[in-house]
Protein backbone atom coordinates (compact mmCIF):
# COMPACT_ATOMS: atom_id res chain seq x y z
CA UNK A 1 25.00 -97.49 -220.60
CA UNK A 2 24.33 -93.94 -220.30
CA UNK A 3 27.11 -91.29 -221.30
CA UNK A 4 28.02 -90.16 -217.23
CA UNK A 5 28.51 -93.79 -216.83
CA UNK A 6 30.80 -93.94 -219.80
CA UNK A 7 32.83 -90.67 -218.78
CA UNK A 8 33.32 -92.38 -215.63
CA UNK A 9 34.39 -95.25 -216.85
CA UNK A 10 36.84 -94.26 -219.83
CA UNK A 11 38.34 -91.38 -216.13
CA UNK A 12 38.70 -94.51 -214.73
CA UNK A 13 40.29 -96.58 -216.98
CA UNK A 14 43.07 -93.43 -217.08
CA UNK A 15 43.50 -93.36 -213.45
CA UNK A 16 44.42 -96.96 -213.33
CA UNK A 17 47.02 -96.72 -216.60
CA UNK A 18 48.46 -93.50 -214.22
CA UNK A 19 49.03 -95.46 -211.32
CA UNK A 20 49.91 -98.45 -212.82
CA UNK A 21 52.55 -95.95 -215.28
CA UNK A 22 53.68 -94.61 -211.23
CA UNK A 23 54.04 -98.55 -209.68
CA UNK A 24 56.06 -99.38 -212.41
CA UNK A 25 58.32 -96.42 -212.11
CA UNK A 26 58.42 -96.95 -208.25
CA UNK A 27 59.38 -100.57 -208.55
CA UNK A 28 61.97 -99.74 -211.69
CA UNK A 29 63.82 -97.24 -209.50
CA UNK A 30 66.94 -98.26 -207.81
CA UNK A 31 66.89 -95.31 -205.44
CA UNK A 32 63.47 -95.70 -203.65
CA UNK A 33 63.33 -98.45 -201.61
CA UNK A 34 60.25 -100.68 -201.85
CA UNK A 35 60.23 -100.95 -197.69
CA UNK A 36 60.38 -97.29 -197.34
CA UNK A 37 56.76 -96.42 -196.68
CA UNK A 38 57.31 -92.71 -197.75
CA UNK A 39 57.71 -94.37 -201.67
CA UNK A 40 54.29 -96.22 -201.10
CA UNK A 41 53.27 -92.85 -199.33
CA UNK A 42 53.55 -90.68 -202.43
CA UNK A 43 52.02 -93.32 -204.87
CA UNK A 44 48.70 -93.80 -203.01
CA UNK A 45 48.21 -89.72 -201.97
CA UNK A 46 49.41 -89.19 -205.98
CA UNK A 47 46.77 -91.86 -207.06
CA UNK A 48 43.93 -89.80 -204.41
CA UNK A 49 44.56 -86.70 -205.50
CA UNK A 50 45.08 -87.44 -209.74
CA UNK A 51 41.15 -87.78 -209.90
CA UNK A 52 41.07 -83.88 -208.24
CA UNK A 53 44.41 -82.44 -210.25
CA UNK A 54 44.06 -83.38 -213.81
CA UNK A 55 40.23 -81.54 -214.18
CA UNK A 56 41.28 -78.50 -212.13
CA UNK A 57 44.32 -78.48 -214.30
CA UNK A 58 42.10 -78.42 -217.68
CA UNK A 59 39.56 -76.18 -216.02
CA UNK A 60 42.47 -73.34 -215.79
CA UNK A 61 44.07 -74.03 -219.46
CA UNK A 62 40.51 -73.17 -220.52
CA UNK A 63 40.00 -70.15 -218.27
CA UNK A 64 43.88 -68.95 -219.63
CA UNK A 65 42.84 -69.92 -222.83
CA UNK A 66 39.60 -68.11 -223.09
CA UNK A 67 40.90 -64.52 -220.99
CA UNK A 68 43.68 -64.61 -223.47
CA UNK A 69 41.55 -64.75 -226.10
CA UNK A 70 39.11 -61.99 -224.87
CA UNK A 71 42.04 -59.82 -224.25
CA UNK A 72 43.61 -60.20 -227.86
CA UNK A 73 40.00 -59.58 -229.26
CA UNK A 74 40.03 -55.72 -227.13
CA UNK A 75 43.21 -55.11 -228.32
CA UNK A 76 44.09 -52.07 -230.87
CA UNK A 77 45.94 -53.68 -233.79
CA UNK A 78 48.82 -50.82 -235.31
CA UNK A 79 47.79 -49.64 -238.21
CA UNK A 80 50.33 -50.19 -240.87
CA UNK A 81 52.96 -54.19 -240.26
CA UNK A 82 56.09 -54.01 -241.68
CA UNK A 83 56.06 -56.30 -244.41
CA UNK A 84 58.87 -57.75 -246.48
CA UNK A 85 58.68 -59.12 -249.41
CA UNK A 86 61.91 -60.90 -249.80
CA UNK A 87 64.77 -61.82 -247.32
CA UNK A 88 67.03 -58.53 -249.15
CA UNK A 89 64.39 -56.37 -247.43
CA UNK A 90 65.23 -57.66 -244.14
């Protein structure tokens, strides 16, 4: 098996825990009606679009997580921190 076919596999394997984690919730829930295509509406469009949300989600915690970490690198520490030695000092 090569690795992309693994990767695929083990996103896979997540998307169908997800939706089968949503079905359960949508057939647990007194207020949703299981004839009410809107409920069956929202699982299958949240089960289409999971594959897209979840890597464009980690995609910008990486960006955010790398800009905030070039912008604490350019950033002019003070020169003297108070520092206390004890909690009478404070």
């Amino acid at each position: 098996m090569s690795t992309f076919q693994i990767i695929l596999s083990l996103y896979l394997l997540g998307a169908l825990f997800v939706v089968c984690m949503w079905f359960d919730a949508l057939l647990r829930d007194s207020a949703a009606s299981r004839a009410d295509s809107r409920s069956w509406l929202v699982l299958l469009v949240g089960t289409l679009i999971w594959p897209l949300a979840v890597p464009a989600s980690l995609f910008e915690l990486v960006w955010k997580s790398q800009a905030s970490r070039a912008l604490l690198s350019t950033r002019k520490r003070p020169r003297h921190y108070p520092l206390y030695r004890n909690n009478e000092d404070m």
